[in-house]
C-alpha atoms as a PDB file:
ATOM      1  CA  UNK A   1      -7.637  -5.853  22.609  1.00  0.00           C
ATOM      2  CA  UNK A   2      -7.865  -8.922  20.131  1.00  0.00           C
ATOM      3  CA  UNK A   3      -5.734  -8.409  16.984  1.00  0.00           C
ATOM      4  CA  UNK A   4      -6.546  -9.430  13.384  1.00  0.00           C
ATOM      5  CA  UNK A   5      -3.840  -9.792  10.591  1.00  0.00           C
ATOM      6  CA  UNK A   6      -5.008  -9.973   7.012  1.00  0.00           C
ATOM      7  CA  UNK A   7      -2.698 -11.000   4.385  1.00  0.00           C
ATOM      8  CA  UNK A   8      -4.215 -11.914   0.328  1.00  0.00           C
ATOM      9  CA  UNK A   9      -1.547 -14.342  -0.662  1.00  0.00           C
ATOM     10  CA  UNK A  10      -0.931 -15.146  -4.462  1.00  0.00           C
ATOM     11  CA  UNK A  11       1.997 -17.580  -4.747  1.00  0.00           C
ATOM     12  CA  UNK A  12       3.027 -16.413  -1.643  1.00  0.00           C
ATOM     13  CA  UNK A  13       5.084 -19.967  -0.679  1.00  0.00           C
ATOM     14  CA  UNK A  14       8.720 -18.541  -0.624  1.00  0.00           C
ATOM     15  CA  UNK A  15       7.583 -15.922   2.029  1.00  0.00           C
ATOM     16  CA  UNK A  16       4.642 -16.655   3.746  1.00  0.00           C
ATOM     17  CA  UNK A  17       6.407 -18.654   6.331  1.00  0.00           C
ATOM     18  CA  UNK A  18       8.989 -16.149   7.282  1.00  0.00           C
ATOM     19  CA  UNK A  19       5.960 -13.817   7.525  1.00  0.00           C
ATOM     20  CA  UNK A  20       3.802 -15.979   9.869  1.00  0.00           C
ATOM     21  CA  UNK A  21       6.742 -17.235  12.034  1.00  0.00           C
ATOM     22  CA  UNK A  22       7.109 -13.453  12.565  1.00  0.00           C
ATOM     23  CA  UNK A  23       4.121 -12.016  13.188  1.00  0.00           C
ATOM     24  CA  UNK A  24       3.660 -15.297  16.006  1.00  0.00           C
ATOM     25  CA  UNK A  25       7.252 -14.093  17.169  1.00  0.00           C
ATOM     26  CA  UNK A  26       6.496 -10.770  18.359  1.00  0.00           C
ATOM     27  CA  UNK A  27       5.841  -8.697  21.662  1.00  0.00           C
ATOM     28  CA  UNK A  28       2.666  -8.440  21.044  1.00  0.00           C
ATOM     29  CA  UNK A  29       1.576 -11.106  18.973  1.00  0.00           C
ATOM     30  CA  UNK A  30      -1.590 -11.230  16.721  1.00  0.00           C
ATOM     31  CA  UNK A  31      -5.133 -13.804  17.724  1.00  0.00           C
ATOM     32  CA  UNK A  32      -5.559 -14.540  14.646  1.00  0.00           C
ATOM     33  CA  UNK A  33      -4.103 -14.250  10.840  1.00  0.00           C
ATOM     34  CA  UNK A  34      -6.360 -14.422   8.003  1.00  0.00           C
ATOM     35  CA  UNK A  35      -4.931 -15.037   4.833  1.00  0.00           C
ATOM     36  CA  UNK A  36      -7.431 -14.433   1.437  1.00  0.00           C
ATOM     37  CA  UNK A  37      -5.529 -16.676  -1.148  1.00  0.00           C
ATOM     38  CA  UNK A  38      -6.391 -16.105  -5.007  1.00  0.00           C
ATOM     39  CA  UNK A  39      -6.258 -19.301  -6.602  1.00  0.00           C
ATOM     40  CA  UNK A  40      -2.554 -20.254  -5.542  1.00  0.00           C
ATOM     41  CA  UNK A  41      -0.773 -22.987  -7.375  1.00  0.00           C
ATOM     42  CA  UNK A  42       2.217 -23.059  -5.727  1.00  0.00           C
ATOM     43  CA  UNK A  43       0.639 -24.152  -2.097  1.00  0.00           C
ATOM     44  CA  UNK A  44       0.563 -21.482  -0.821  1.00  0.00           C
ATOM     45  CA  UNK A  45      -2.960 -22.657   0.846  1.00  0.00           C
ATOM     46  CA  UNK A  46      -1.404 -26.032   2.249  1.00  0.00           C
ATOM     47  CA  UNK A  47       0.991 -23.763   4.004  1.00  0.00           C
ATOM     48  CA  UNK A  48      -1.004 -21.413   5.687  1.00  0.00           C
ATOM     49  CA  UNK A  49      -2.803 -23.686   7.121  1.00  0.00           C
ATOM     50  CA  UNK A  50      -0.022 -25.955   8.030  1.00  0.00           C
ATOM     51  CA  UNK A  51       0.919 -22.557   9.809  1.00  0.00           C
ATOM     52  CA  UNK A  52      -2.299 -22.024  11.728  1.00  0.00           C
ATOM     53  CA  UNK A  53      -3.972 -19.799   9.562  1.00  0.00           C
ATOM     54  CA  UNK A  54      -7.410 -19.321   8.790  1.00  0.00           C
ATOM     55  CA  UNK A  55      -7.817 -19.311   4.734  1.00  0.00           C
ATOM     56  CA  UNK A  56     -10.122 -17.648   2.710  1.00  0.00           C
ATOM     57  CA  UNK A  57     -10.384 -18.829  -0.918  1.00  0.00           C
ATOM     58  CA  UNK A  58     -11.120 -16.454  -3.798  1.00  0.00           C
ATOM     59  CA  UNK A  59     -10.776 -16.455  -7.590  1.00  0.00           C
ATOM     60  CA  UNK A  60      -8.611 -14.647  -9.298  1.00  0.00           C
ATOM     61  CA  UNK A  61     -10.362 -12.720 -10.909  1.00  0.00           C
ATOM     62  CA  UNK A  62     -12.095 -11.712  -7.935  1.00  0.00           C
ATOM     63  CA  UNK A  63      -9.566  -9.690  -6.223  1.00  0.00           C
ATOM     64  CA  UNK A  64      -9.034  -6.236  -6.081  1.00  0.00           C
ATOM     65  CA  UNK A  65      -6.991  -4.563  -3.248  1.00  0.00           C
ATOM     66  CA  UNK A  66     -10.038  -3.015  -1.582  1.00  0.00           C
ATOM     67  CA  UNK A  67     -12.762  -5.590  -1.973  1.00  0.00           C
ATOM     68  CA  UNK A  68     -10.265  -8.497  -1.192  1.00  0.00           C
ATOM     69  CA  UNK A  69      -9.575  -6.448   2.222  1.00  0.00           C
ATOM     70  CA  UNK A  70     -12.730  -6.061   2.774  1.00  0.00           C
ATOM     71  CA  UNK A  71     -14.018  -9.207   2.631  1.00  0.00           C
ATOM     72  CA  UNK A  72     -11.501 -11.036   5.027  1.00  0.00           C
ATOM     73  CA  UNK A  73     -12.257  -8.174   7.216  1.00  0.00           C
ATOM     74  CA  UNK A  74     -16.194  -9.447   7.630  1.00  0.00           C
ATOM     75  CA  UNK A  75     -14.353 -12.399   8.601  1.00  0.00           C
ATOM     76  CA  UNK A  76     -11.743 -11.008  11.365  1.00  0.00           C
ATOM     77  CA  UNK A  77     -12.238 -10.951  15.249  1.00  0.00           C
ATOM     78  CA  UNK A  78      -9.867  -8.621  16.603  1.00  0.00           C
ATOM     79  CA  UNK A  79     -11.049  -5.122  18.062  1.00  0.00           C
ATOM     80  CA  UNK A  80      -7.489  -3.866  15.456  1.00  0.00           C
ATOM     81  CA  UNK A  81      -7.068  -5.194  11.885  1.00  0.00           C
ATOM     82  CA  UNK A  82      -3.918  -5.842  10.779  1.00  0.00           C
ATOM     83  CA  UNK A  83      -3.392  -5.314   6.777  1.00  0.00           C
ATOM     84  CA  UNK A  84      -0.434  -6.739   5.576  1.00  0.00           C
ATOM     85  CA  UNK A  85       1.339  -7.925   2.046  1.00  0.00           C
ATOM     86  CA  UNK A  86       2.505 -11.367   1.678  1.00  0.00           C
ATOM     87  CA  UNK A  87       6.004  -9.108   0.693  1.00  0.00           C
ATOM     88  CA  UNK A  88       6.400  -7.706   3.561  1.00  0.00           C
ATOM     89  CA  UNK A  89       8.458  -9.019   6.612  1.00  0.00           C
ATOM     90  CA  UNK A  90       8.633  -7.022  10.012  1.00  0.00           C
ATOM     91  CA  UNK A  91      12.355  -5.894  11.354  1.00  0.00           C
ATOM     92  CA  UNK A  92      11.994  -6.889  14.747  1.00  0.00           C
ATOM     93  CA  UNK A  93       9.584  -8.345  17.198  1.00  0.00           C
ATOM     94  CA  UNK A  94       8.497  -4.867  18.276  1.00  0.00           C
ATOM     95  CA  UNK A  95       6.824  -3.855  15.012  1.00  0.00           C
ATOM     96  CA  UNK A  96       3.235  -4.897  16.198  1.00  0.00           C
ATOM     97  CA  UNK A  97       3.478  -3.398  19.338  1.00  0.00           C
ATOM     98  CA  UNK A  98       5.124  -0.250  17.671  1.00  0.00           C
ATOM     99  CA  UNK A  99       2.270  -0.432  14.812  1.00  0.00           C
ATOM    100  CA  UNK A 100      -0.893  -0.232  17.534  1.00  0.00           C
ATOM    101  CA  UNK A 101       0.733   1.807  20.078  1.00  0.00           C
ATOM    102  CA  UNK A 102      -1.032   5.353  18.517  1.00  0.00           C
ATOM    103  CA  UNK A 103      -4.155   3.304  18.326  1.00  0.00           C
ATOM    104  CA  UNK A 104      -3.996   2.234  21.442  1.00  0.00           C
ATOM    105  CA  UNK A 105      -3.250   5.279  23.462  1.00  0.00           C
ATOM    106  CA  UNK A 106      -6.202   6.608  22.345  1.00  0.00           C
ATOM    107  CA  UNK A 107      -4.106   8.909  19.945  1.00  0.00           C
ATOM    108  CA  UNK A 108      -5.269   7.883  16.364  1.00  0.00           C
ATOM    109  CA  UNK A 109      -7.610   5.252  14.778  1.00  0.00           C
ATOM    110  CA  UNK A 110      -5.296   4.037  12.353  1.00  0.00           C
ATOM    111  CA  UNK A 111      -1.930   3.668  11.973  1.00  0.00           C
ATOM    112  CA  UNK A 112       1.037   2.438   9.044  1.00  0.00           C
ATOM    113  CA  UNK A 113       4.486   1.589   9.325  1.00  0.00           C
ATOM    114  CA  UNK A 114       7.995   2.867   8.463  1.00  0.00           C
ATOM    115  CA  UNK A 115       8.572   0.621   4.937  1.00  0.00           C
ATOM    116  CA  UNK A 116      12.848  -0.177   4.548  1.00  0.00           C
ATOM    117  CA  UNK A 117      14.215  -1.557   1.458  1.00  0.00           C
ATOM    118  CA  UNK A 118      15.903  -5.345   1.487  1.00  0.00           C
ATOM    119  CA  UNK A 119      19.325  -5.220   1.694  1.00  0.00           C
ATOM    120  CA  UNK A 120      19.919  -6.549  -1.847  1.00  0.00           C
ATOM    121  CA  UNK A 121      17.221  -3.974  -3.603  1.00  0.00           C
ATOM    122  CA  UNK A 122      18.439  -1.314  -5.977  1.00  0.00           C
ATOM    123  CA  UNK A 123      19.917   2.088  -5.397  1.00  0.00           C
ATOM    124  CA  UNK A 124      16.485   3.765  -6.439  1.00  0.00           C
ATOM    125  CA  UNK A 125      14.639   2.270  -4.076  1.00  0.00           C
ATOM    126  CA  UNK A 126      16.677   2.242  -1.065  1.00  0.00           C
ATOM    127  CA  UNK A 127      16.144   6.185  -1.765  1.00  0.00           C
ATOM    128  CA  UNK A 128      12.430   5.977  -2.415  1.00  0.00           C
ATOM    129  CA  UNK A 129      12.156   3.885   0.484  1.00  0.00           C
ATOM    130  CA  UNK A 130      14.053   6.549   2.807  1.00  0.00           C
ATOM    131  CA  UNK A 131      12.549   9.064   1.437  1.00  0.00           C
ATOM    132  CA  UNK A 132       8.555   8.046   1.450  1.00  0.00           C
ATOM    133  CA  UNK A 133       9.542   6.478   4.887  1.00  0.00           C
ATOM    134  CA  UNK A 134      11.560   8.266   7.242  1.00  0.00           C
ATOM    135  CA  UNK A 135      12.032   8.138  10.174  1.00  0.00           C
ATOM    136  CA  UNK A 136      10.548  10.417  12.487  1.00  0.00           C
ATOM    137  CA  UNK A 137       7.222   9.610  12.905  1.00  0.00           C
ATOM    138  CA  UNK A 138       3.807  12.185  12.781  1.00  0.00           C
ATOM    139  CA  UNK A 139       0.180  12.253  13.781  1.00  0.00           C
ATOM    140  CA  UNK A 140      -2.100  13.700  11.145  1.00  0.00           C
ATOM    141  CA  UNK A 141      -5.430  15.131  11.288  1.00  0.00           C
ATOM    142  CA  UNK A 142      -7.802  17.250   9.294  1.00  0.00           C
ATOM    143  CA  UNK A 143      -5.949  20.218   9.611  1.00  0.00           C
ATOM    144  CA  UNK A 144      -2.481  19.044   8.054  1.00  0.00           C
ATOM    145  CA  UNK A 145      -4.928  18.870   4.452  1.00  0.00           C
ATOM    146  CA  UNK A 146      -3.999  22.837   4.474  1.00  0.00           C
ATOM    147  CA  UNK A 147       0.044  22.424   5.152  1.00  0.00           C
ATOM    148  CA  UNK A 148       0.675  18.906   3.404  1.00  0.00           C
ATOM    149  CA  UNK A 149      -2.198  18.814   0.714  1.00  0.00           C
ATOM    150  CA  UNK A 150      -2.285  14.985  -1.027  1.00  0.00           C
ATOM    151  CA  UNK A 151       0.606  14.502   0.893  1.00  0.00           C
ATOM    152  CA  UNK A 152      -1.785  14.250   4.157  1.00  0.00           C
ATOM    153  CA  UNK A 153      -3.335  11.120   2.553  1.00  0.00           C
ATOM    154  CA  UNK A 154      -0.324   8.756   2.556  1.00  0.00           C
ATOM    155  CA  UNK A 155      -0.903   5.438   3.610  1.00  0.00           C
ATOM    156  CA  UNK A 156       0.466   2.328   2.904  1.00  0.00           C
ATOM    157  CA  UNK A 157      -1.599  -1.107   3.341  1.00  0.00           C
ATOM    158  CA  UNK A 158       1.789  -3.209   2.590  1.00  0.00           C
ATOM    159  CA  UNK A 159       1.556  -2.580   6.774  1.00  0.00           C
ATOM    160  CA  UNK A 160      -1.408  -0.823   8.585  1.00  0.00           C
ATOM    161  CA  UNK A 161      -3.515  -0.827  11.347  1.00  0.00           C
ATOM    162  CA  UNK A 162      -6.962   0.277  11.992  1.00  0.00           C
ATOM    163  CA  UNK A 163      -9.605  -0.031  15.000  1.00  0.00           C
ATOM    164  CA  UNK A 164     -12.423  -2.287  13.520  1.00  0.00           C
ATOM    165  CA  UNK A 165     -15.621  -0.255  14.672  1.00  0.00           C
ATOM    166  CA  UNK A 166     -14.062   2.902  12.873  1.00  0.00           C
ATOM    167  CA  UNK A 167     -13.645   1.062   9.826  1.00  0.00           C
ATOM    168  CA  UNK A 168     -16.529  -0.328   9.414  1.00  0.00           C
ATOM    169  CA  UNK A 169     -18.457   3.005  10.687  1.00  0.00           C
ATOM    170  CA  UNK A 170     -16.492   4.834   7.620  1.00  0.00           C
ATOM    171  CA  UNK A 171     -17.435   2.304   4.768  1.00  0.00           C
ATOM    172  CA  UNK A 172     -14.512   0.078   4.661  1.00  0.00           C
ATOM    173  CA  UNK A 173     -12.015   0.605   1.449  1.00  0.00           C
ATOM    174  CA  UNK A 174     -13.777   1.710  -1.627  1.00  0.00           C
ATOM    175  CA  UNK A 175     -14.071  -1.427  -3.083  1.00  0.00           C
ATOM    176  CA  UNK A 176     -13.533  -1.777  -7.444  1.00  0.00           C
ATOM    177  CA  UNK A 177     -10.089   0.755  -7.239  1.00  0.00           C
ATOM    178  CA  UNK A 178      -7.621  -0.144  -9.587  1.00  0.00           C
ATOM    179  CA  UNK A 179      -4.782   0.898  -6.257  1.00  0.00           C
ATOM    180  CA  UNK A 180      -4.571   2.935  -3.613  1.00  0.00           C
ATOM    181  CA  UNK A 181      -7.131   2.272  -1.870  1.00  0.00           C
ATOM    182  CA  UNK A 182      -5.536   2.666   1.667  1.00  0.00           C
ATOM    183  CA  UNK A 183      -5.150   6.504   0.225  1.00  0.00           C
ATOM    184  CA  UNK A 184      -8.568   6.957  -0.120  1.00  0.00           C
ATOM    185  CA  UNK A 185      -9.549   5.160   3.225  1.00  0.00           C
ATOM    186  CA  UNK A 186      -6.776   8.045   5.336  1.00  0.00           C
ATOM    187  CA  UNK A 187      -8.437  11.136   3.096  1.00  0.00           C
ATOM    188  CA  UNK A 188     -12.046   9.426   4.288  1.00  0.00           C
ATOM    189  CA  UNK A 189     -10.811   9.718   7.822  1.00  0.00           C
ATOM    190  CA  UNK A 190      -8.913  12.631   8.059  1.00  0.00           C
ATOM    191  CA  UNK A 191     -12.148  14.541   6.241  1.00  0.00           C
ATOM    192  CA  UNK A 192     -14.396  12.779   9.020  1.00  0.00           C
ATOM    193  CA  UNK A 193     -12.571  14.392  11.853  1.00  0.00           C
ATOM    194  CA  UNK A 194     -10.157  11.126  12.787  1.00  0.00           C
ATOM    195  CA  UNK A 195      -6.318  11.264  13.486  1.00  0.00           C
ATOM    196  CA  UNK A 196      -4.004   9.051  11.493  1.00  0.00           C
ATOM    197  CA  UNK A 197      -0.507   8.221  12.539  1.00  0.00           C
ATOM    198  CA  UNK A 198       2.907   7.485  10.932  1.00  0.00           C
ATOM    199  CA  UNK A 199       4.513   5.118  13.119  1.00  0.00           C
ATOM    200  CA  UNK A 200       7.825   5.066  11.801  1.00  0.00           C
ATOM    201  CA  UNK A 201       9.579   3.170  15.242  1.00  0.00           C
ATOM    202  CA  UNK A 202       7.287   0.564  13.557  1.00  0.00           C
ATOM    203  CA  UNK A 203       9.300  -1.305  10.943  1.00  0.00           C
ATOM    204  CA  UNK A 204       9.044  -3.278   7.815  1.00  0.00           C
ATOM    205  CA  UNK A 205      11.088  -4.662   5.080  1.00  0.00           C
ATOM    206  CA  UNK A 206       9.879  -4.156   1.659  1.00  0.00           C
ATOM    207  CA  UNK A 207      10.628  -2.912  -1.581  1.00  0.00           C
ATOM    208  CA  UNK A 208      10.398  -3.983  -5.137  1.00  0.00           C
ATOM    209  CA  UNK A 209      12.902  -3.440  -8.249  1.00  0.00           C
ATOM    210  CA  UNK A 210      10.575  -2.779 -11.192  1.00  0.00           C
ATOM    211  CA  UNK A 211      12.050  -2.712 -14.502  1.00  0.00           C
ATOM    212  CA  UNK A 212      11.140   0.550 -16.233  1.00  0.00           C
ATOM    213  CA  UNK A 213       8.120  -1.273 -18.054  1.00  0.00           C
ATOM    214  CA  UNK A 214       6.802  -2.111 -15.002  1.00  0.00           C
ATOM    215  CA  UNK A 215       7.445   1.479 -13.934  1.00  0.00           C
ATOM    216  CA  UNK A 216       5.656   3.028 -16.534  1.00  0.00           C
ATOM    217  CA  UNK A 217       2.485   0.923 -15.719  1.00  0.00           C
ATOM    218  CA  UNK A 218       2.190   1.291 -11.970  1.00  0.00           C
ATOM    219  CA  UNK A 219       2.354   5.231 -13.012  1.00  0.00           C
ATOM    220  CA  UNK A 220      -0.159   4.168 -15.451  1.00  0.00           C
ATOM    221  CA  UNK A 221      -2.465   2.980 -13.151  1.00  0.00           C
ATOM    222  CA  UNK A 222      -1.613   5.657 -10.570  1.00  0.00           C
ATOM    223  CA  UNK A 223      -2.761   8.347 -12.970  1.00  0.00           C
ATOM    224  CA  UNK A 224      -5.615   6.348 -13.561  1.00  0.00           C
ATOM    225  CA  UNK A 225      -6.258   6.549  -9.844  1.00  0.00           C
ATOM    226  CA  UNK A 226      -5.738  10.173  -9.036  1.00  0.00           C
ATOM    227  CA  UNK A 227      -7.870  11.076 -12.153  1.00  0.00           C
ATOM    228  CA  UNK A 228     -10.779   9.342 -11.052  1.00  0.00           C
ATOM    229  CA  UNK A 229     -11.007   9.961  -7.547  1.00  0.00           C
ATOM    230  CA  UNK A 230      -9.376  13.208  -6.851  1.00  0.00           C
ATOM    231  CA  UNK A 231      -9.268  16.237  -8.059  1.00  0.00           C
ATOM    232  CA  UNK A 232      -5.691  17.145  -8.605  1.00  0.00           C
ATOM    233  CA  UNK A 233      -5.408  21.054  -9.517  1.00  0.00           C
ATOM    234  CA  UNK A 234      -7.414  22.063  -6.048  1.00  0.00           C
ATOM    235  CA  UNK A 235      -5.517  19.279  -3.324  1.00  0.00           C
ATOM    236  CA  UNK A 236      -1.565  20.695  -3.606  1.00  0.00           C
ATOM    237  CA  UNK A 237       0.966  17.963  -3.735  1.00  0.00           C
ATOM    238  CA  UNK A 238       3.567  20.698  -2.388  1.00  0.00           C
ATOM    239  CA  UNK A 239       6.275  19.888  -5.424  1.00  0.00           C
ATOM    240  CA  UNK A 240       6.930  16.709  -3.542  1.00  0.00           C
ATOM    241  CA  UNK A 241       7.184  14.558  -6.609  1.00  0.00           C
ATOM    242  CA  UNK A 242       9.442  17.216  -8.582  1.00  0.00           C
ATOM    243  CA  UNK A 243      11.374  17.209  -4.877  1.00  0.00           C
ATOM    244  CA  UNK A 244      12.083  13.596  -5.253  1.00  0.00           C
ATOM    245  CA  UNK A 245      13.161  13.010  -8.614  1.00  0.00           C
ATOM    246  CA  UNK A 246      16.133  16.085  -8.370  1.00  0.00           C
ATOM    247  CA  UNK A 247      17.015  15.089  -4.642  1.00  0.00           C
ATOM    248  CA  UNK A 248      17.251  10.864  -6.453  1.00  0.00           C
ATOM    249  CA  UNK A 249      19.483  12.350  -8.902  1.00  0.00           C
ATOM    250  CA  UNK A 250      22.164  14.263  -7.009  1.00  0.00           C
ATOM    251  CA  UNK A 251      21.929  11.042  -4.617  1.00  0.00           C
ATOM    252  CA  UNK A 252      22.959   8.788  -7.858  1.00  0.00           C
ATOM    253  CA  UNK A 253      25.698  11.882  -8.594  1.00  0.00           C
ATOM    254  CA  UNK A 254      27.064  11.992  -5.248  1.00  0.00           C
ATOM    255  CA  UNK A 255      27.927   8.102  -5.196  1.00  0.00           C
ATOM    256  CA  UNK A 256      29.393   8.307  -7.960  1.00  0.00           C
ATOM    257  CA  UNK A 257      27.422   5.554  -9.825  1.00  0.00           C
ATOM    258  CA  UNK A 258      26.152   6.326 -13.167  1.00  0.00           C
ATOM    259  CA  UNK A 259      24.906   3.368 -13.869  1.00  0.00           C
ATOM    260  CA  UNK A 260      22.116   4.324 -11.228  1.00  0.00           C
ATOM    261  CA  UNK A 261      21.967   8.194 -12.547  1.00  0.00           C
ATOM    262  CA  UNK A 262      20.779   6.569 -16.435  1.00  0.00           C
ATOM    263  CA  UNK A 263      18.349   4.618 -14.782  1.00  0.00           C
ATOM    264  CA  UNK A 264      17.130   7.152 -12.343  1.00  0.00           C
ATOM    265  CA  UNK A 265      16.583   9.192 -15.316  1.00  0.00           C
ATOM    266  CA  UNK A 266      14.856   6.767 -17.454  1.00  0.00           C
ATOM    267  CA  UNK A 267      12.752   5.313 -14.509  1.00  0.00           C
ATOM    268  CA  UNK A 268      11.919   9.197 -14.064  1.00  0.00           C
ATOM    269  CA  UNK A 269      10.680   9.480 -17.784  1.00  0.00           C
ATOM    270  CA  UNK A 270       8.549   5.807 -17.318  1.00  0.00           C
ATOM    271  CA  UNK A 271       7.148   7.541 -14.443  1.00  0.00           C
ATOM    272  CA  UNK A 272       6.069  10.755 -16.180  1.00  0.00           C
ATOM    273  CA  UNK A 273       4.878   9.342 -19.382  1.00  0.00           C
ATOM    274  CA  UNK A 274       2.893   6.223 -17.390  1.00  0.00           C
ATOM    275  CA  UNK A 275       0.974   8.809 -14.842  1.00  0.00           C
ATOM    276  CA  UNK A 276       0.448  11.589 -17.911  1.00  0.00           C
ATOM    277  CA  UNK A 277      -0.884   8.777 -20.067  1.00  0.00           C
ATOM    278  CA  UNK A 278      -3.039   7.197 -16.871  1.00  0.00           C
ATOM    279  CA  UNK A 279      -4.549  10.950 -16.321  1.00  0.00           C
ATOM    280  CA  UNK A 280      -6.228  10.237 -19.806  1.00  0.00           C
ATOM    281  CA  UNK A 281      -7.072   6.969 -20.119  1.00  0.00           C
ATOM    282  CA  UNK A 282     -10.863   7.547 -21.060  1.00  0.00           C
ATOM    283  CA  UNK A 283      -9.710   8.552 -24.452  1.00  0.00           C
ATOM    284  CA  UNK A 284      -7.763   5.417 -24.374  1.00  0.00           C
ATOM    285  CA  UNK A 285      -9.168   1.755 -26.076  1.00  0.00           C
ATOM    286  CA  UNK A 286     -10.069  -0.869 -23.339  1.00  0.00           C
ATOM    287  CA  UNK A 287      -7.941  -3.366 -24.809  1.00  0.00           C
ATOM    288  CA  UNK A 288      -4.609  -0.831 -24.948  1.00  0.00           C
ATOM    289  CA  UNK A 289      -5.511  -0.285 -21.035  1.00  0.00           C
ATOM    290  CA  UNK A 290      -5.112  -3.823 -20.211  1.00  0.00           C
ATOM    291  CA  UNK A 291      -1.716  -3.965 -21.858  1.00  0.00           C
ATOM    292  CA  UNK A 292      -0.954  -0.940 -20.537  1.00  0.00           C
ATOM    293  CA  UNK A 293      -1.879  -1.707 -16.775  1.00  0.00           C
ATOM    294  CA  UNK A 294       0.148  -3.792 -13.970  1.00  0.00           C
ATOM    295  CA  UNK A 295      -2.852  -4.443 -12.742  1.00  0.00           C
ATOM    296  CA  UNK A 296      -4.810  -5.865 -16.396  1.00  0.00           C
ATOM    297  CA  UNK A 297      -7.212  -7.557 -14.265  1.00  0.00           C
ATOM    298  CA  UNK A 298      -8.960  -4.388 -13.539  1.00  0.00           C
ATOM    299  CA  UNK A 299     -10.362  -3.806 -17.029  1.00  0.00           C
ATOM    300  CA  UNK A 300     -11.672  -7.232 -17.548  1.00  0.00           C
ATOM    301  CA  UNK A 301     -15.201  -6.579 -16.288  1.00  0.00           C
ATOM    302  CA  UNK A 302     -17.324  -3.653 -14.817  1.00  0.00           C
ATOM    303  CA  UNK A 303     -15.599  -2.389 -12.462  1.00  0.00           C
ATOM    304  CA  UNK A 304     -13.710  -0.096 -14.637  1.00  0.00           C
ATOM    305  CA  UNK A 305     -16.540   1.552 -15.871  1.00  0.00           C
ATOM    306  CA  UNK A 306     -17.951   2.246 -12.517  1.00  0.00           C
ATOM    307  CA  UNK A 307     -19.079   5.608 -11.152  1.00  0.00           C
ATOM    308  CA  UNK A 308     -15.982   6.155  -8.921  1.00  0.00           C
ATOM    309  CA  UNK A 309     -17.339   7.649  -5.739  1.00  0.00           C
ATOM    310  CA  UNK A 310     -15.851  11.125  -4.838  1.00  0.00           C
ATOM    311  CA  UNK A 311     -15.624  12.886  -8.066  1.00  0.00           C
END
């Protein structure tokens, strides 16, 4: 089977290369990667193409993460699309081959990789990173709604893999999302009968060290998210998040570094009061949203008053 990788880019100059040179580097190597630049001006677009990359230009104010996808997709040849993150940077030269093996057994349609933190990233999300991403890796299918609940939607685009004819035969991602729209596209195919797979011998390096600002408006946004498109007090999350934050803590106890502890604790209280916030964001003013919002682009035109589908 051909293979498609699709990567939007945005400044992406420092990484990009290490990225390509990569993905051409491994065991099974991809035909073709796409890469869906907004409006670089760092050139980033020289580069990719300098790399052998096919470039798809957008404005800015264009993107969001499922429409972006989406459209480079329309463009792709492979019989597997590759989504990546210009952030990202595969372990080894087995993570492709890893990353479609489930698909291409014939066990799953789609797949997503084990995410590990960069050496030099923070205590907090070395744990968040182990813990989100561990590694033993698990098939899902409609069934593990009842024993996971939202847990049986994780998915992570930042490295995923999906046969084409089953994405487009499901609609794509749900394009006009403010995030998570790889979420939404594994509930969409778990409810439609599909199997999804974890493949956590499939590795990646990424992670990012938010300050708590940032913190609070990625939970922001995430409440924003979960508000709109699902329906929270009838899809369990199973106490995972309350699981997290107390097993984070004792982790930051056990080493012995307060330092992490205060800021587990604070990054704990950005989380709560950016999601509870997000969950009522239609009493909130437009303007407060964008300032509110890691992602401020989303309120500047209609999409944020769309009908979100799924409610």
């Amino acid at each position: 089977m051909n293979i498609s990788v699709i990567i939007p880019s945005l400044n992406a100059v420092t990484v990009l290369e290490s990225l390509v040179t990569s993905l051409r580097g491994q065991i099974t190597p991809p035909n073709e990667i796409i890469v869906v630049d907004s409006e670089s001006n760092d050139g980033t677009p020289r580069l990719a193409h300098d790399l052998g990359c096919t470039i798809l230009p957008i404005c800015r104010s264009n993107f969001n993460h499922g429409g972006t996808r989406n459209l480079a997709y329309l463009h792709a040849q492979g019989d597997i699309v590759v989504f990546m993150t210009q952030d990202a940077l595969p372990v080894d030269p087995f993570f492709l081959q890893h990353l479609l093996h489930p698909i291409l057994s014939g066990k799953a349609v789609a797949s997503y990789a084990r995410q590990v933190a960069y050496p030099d990233a923070s205590a907090s999300e070395k744990f968040a990173r182990n813990f989100n991403y561990p590694p033993v890796s698990q098939l899902r299918t409609r069934s593990s709604i009842e024993s996971m609940g939202l847990g049986a939607y994780f998915f992570s685009n930042v490295s995923s893999a999906i046969r084409k004819d089953v994405f487009r035969d499901v609609g794509m991602f749900a394009d006009g999302v403010i995030m998570n729209e790889d979420m939404l596209m594994c509930a969409k195919l778990l409810n439609e009968g599909h199997a999804v797979a974890y493949a956590a011998d499939a590795q990646v390096y990424h992670s990012h060290d938010y300050s708590l600002q940032q913190t609070f408006q990625r939970y922001f946004d995430i409440g924003v998210f979960f508000t709109r498109h699902f329906d929270m007090p009838n899809l369990a999350t199973n106490g995972r998040g309350v699981s997290y934050t107390r097993k984070l803590l004792l982790h930051t106890i056990r080493q012995g570094d307060l330092s992490a502890f205060f800021y587990a604790v604070g990054e704990t209280a950005a989380k709560f009061a950016g999601f509870t916030l997000g969950k009522f964001e239609r009493l909130v003013p437009l303007m407060l949203k964008r300032r509110l919002s890691m992602h401020s682009g989303f309120w500047q035109d209609n999409r944020s008053q769309n009908k979100v589908a799924g409610r």
